[in-house]
N, C-alpha and C. Protein backbone atom coordinates (compact mmCIF):
# COMPACT_ATOMS: atom_id res chain seq x y z
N UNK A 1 90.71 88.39 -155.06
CA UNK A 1 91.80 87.46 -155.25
C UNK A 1 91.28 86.04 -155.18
N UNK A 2 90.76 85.44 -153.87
CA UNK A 2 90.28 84.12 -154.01
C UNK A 2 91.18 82.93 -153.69
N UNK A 3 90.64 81.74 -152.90
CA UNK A 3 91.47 80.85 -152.65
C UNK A 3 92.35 79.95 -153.91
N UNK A 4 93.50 79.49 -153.97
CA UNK A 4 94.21 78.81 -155.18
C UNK A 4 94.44 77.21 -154.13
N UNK A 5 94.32 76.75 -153.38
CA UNK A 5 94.39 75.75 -152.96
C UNK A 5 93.90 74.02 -153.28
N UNK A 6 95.05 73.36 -153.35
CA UNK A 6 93.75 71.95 -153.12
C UNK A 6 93.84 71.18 -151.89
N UNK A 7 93.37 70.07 -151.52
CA UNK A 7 93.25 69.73 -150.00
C UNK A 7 92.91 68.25 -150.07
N UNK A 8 93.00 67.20 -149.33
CA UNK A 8 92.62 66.19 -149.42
C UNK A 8 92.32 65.50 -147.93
N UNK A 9 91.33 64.88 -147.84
CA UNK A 9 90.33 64.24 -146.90
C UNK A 9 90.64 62.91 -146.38
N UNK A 10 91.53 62.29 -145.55
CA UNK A 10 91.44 61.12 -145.60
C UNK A 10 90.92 60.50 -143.89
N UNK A 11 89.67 59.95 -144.61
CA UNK A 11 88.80 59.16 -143.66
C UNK A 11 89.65 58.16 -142.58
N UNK A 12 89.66 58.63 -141.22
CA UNK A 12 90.09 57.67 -140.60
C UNK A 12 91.39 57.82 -139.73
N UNK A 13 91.93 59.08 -140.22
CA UNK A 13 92.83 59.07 -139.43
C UNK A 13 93.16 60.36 -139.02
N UNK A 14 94.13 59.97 -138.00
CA UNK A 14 94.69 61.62 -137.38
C UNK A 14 95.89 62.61 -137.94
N UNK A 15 96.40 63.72 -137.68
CA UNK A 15 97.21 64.71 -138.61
C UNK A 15 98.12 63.60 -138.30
N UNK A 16 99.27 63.17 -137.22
CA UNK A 16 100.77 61.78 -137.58
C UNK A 16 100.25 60.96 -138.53
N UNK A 17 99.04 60.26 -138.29
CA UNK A 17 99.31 59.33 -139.47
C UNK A 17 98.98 60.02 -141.00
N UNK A 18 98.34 61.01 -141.20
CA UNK A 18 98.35 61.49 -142.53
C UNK A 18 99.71 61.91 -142.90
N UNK A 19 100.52 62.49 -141.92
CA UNK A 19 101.74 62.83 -142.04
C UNK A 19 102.33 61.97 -142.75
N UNK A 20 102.72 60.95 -141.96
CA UNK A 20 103.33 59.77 -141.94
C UNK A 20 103.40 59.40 -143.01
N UNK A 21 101.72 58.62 -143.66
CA UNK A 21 101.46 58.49 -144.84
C UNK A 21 102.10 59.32 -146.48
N UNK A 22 101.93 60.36 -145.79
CA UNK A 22 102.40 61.61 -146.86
C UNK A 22 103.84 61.61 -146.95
N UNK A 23 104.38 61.00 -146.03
CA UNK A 23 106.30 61.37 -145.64
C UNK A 23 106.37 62.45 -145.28
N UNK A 24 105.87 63.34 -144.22
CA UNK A 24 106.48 64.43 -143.65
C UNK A 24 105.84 64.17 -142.69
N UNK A 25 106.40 65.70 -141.83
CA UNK A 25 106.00 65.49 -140.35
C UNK A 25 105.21 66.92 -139.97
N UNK A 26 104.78 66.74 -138.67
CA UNK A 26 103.84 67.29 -138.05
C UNK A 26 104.52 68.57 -137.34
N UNK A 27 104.36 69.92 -138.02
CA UNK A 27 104.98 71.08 -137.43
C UNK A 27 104.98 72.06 -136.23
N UNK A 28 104.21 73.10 -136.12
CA UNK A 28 104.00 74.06 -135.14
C UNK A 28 102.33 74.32 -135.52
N UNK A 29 101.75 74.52 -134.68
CA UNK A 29 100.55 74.96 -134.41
C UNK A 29 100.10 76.05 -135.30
N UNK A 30 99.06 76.32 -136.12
CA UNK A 30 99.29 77.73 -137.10
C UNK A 30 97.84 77.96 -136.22
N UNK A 31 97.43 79.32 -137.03
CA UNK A 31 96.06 79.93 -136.85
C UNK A 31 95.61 79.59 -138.48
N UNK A 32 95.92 79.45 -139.33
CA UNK A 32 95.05 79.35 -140.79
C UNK A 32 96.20 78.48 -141.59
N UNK A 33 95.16 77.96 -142.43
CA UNK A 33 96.35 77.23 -142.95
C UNK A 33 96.83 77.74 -144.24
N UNK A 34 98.09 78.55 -143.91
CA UNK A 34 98.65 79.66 -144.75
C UNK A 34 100.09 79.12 -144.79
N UNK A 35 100.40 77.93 -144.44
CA UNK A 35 101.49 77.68 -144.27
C UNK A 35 101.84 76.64 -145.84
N UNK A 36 102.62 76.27 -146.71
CA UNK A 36 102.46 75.68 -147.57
C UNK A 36 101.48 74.29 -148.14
N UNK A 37 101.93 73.32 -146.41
CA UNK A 37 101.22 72.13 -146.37
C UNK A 37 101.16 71.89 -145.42
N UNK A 38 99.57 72.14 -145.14
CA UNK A 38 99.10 72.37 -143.56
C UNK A 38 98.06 70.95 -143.12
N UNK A 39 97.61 71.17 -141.96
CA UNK A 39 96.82 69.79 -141.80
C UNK A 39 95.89 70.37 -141.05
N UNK A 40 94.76 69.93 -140.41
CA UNK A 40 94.15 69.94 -139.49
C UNK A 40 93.13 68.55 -139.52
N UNK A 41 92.07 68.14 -138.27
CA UNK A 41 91.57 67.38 -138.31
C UNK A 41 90.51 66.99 -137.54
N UNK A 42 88.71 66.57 -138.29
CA UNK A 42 88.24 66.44 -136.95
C UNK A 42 87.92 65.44 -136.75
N UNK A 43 86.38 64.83 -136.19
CA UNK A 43 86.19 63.59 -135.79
C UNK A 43 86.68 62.47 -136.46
N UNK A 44 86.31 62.68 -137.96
CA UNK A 44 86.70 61.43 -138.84
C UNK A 44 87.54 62.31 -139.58
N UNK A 45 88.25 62.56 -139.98
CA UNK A 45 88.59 63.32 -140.81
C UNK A 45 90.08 64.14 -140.62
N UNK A 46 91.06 63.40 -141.73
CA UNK A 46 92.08 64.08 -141.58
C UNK A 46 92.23 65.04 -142.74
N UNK A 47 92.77 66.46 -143.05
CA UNK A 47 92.35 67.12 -144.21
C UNK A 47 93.49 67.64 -143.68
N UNK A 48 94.14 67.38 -144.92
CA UNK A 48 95.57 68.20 -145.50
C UNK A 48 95.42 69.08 -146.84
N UNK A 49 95.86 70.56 -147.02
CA UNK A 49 95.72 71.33 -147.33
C UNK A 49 96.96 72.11 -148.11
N UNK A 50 96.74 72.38 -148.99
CA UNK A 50 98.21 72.50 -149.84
C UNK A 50 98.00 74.15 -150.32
N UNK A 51 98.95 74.91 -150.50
CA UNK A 51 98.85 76.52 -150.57
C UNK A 51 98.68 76.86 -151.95
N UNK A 52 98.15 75.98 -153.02
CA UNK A 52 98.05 76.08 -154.56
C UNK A 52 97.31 75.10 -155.17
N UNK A 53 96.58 75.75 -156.02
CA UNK A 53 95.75 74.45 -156.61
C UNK A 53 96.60 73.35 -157.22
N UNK A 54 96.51 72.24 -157.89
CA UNK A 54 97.93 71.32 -158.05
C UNK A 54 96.69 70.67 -158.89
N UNK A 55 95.59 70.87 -159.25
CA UNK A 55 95.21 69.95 -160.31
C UNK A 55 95.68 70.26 -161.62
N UNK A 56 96.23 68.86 -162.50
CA UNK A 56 95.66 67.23 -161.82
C UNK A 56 95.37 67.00 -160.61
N UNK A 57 96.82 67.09 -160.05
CA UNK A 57 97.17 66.93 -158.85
C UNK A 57 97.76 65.91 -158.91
N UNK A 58 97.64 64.90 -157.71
CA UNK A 58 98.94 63.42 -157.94
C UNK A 58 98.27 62.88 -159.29
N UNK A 59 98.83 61.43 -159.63
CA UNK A 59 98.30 60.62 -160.77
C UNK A 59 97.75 59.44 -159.55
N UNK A 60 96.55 58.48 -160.83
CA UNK A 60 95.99 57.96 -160.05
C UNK A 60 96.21 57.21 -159.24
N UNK A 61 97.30 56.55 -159.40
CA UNK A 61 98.65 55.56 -159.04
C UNK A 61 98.51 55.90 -157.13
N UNK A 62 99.28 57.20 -157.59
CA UNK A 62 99.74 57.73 -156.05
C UNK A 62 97.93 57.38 -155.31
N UNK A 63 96.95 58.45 -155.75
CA UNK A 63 95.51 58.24 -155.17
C UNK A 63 95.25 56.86 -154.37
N UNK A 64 95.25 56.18 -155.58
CA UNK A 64 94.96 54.44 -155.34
C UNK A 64 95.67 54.34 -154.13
N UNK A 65 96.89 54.45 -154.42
CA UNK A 65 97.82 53.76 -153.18
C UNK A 65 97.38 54.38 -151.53
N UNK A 66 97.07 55.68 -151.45
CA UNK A 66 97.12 56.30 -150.21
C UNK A 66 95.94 56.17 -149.74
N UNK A 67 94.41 55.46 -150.74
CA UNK A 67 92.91 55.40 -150.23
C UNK A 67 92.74 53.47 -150.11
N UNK A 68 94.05 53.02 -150.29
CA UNK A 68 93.66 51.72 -149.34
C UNK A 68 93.56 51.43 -147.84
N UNK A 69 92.16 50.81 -148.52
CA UNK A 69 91.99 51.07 -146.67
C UNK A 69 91.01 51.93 -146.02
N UNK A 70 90.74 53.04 -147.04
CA UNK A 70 89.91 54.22 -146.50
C UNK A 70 89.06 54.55 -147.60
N UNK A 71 88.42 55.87 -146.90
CA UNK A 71 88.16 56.65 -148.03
C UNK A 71 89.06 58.32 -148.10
N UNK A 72 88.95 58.54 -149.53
CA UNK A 72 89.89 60.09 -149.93
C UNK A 72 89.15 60.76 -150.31
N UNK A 73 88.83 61.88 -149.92
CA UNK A 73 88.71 62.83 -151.24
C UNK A 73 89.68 63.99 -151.27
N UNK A 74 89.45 64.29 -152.72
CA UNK A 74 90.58 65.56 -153.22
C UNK A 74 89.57 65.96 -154.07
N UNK A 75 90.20 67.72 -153.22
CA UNK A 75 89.66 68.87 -154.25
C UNK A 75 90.56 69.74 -154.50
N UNK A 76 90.27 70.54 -155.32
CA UNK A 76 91.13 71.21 -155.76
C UNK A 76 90.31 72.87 -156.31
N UNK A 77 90.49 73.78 -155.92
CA UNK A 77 89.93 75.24 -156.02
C UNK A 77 90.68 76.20 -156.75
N UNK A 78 90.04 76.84 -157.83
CA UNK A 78 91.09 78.01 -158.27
C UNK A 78 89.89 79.37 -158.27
N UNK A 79 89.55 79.93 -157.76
CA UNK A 79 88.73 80.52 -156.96
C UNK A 79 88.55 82.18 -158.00
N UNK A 80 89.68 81.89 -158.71
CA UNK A 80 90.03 83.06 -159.38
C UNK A 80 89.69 83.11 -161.29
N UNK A 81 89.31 81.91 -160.99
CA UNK A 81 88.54 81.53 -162.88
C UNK A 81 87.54 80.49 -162.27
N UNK A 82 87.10 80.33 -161.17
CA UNK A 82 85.85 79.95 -160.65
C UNK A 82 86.05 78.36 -161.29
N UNK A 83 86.70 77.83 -160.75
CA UNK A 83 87.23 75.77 -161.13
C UNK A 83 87.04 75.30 -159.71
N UNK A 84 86.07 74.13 -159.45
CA UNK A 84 86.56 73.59 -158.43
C UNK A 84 86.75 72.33 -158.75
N UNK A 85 86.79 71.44 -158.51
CA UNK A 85 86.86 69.96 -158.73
C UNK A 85 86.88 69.09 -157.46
N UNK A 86 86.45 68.09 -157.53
CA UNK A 86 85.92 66.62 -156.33
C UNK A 86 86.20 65.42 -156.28
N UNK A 87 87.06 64.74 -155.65
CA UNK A 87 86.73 63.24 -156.60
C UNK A 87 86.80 62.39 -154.94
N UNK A 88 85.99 61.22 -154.84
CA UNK A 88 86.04 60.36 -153.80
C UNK A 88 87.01 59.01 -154.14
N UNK A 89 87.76 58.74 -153.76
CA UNK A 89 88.06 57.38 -153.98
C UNK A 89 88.18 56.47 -152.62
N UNK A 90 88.06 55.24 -152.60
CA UNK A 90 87.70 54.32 -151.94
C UNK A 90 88.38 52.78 -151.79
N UNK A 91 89.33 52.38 -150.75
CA UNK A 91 89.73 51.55 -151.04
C UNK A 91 90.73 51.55 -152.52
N UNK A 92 91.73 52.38 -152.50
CA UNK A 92 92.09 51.95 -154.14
C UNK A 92 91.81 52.40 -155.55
N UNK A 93 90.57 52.94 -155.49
CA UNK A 93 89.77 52.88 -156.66
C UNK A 93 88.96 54.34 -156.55
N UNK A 94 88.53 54.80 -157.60
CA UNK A 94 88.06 56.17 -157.98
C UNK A 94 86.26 55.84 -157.84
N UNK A 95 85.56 56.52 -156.97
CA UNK A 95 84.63 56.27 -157.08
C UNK A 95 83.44 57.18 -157.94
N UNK A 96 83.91 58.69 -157.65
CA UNK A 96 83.11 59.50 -158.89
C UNK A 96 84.39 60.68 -158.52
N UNK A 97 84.01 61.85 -159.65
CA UNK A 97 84.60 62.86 -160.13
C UNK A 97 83.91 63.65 -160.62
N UNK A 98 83.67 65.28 -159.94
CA UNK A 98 82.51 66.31 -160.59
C UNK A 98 83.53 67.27 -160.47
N UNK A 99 84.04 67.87 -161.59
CA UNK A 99 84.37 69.02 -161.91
C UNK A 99 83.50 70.58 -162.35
N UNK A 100 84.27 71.98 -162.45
CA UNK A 100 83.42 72.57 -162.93
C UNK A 100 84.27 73.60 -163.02
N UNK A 101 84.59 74.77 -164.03
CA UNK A 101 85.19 75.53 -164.73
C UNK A 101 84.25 76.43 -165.43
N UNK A 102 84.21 77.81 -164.26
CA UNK A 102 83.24 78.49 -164.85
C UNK A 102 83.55 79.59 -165.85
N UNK A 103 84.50 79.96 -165.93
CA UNK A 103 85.73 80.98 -166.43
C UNK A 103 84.87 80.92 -167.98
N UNK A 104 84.86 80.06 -168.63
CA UNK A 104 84.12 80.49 -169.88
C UNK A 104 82.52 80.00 -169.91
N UNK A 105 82.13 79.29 -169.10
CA UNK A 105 80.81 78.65 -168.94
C UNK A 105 80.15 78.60 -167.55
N UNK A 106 78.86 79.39 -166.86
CA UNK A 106 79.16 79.53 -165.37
C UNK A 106 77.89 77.97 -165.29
N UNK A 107 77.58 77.40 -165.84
CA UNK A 107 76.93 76.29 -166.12
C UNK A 107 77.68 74.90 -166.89
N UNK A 108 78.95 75.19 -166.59
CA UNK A 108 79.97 73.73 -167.05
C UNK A 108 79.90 73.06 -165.97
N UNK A 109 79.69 71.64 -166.03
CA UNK A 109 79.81 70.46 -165.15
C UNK A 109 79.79 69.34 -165.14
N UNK A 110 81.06 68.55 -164.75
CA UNK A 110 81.11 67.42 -165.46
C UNK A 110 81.36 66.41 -164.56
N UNK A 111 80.54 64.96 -164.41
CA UNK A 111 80.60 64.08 -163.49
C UNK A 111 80.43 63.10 -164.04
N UNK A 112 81.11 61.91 -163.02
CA UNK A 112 81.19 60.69 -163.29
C UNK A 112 81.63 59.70 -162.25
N UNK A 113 81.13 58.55 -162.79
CA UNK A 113 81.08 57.60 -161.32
C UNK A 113 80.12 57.36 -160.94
N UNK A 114 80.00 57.04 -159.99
CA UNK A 114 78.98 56.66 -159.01
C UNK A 114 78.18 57.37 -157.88
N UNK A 115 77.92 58.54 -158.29
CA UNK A 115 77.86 59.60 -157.39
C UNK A 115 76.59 59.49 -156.01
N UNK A 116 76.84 60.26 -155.08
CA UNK A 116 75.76 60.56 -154.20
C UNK A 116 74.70 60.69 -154.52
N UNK A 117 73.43 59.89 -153.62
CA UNK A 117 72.30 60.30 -153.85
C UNK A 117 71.72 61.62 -154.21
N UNK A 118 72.93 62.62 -153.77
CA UNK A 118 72.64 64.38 -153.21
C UNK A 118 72.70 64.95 -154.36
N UNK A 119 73.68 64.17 -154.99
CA UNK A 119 74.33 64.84 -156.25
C UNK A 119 73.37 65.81 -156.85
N UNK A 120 72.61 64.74 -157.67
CA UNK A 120 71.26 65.59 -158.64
C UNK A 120 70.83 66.25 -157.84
N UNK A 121 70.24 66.62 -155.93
CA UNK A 121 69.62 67.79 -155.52
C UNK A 121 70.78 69.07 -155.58
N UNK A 122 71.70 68.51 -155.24
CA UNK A 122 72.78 69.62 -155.16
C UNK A 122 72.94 70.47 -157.03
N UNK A 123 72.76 69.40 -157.62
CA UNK A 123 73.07 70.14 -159.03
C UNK A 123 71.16 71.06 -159.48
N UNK A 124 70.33 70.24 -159.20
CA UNK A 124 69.18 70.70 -159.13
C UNK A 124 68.96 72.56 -158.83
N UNK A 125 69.05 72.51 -157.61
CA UNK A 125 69.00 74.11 -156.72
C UNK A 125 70.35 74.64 -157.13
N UNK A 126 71.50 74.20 -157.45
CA UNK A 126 72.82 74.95 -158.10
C UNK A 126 72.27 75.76 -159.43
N UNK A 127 71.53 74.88 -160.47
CA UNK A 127 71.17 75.25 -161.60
C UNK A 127 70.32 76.06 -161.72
N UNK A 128 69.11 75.92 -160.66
CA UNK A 128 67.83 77.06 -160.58
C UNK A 128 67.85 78.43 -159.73
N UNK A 129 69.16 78.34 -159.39
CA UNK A 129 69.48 79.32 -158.90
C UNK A 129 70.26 80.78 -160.10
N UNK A 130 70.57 79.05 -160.79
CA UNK A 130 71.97 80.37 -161.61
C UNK A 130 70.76 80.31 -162.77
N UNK A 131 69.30 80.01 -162.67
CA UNK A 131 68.87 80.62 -163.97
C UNK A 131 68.06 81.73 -163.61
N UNK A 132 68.31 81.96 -162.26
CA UNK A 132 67.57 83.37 -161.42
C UNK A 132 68.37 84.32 -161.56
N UNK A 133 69.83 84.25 -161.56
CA UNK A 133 70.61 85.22 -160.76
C UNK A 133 72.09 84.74 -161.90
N UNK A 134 72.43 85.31 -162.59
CA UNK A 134 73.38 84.62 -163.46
C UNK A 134 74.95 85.41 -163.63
N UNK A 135 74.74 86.60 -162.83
CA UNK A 135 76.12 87.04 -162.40
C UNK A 135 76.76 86.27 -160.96
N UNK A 136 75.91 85.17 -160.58
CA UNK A 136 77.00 84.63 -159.45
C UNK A 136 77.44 82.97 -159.85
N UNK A 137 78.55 82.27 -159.89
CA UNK A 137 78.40 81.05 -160.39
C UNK A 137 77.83 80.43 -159.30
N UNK A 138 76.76 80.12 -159.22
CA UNK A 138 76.64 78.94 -157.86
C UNK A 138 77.03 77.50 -158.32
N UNK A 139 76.88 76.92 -159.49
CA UNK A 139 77.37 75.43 -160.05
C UNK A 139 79.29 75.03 -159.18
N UNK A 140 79.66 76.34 -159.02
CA UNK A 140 81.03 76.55 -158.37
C UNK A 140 80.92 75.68 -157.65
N UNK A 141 80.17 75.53 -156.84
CA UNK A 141 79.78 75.18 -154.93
C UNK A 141 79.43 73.68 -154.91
N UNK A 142 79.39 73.35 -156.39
CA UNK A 142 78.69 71.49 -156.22
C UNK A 142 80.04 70.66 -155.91
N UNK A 143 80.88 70.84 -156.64
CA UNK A 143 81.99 69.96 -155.92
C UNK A 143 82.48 69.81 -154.52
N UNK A 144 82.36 71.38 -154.10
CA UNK A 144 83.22 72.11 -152.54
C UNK A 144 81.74 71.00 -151.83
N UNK A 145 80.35 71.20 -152.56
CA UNK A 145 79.65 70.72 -151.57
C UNK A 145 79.35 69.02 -151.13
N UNK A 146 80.02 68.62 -152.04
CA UNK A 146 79.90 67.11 -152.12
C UNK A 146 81.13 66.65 -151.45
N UNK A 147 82.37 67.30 -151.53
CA UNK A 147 83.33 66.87 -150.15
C UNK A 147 83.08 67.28 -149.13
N UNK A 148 82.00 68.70 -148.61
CA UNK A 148 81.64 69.18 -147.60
C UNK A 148 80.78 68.55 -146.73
N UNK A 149 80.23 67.00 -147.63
CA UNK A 149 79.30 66.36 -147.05
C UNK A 149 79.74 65.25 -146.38
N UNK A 150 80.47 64.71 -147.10
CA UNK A 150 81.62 63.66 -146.22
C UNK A 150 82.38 63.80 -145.52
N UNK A 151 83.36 65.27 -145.51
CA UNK A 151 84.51 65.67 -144.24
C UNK A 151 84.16 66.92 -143.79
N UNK A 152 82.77 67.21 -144.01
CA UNK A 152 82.64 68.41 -142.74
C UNK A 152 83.22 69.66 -143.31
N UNK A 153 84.30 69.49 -143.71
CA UNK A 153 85.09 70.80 -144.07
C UNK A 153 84.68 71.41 -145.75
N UNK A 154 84.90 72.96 -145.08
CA UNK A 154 85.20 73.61 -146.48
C UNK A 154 85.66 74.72 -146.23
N UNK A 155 86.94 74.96 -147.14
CA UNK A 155 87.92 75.74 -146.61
C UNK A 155 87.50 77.27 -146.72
N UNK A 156 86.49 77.92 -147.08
CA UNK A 156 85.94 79.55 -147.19
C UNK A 156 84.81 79.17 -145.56
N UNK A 157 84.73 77.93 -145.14
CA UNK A 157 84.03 78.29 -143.51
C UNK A 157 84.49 78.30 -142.74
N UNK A 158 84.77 79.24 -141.99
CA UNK A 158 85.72 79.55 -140.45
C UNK A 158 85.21 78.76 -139.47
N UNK A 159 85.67 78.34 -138.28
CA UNK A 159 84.87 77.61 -137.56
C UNK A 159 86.35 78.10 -136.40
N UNK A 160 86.32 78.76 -135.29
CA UNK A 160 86.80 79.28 -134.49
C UNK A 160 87.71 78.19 -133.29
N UNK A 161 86.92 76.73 -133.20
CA UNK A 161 87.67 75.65 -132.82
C UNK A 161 88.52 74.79 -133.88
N UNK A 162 88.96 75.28 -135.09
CA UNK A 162 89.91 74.74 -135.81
C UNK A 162 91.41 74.69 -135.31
N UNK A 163 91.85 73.59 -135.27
CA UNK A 163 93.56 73.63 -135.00
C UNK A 163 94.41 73.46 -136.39
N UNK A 164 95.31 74.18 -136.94
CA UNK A 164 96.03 73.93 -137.69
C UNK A 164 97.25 73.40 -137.70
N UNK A 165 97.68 72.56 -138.42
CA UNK A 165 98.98 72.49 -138.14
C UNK A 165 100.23 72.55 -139.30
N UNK A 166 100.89 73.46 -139.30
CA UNK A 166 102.06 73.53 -140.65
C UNK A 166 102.97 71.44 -140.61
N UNK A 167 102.59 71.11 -141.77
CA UNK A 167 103.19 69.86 -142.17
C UNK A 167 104.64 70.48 -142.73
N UNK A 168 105.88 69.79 -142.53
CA UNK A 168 106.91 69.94 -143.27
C UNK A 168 107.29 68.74 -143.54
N UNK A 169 108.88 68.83 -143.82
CA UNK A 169 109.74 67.87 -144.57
C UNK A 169 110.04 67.09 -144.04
N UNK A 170 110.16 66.23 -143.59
CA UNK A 170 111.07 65.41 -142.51
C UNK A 170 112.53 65.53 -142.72
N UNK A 171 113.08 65.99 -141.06
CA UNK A 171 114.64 66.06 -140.96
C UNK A 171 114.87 64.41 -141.44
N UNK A 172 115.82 64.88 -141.76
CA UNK A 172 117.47 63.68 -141.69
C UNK A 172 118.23 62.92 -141.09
């Protein structure tokens, strides 16, 4: 089956103020975040988590507005035609974007911006791997791994001190 989720990273703050930011509020305690729109958070790092992939996802508008001030990233996973997608933005502004859609190509990948030094090693050993072994996509893993480098998180690693928390609507 495979995860359908996307999730977003915002540098700097804690699950209330991502809440906040987002317009909802801060729910009940979960064990996984299976709840529609969940949160959790660690040192730097607030990461809200949505129960479906949603790319696009917002437009850039909304992005801009919610990474003043910080940094964002959003990804987005469809785990089930092997798509992940990455994008950092900063202050306002989009800083790079690496997609990848393996479903008809397990070597599609597409970037732009200004990317990490890591980038090219990460795409490097992604590529020489999948020209070893070509029933697994590893190119999958370059996006998940380039937000994994900035917020720590990636949602297929368990980590047993995770707190979750179900985000809802705000009452009335």
């Amino acid at each position: 089956m495979g995860f359908s989720i996307s999730w977003l990273g915002l540098r700097g703050l804690g699950i209330e103020e991502a809440a906040a930011l987002l317009q909802v509020e801060v729910g009940d305690q979960i064990d996984a975040f299976d709840a529609p729109m969940n949160a959790y958070a660690n040192e730097n790092w607030a990461i809200v988590i949505l129960d479906e992939c949603r790319f696009p996802g917002p437009p850039d508008q909304f992005l801009a507005a919610i990474s003043k001030g910080r940094e964002l990233v959003v990804v987005h996973i469809e785990e089930h035609v092997m798509f992940s997608h990455a994008e950092l933005w900063r202050d306002g502004r989009s800083v790079w974007k690496v997609g990848h859609s393996g479903d008809q190509n397990v070597r599609d990948l597409h970037a732009t911006g200004d990317l990490s030094a890591s980038f090219e090693t990460l795409r490097q050993q992604a590529f020489s791997k999948q020209d070893e072994e070509d029933d697994v996509d590893y190119v999958f893993d370059i996006p998940l791994d380039l937000a994994a480098e900035l917020t720590s998180f990636r949602h297929d690693e368990w980590a047993p001190d995770r707190l979750f928390f179900e985000l809802v609507e705000k009452r009335a």
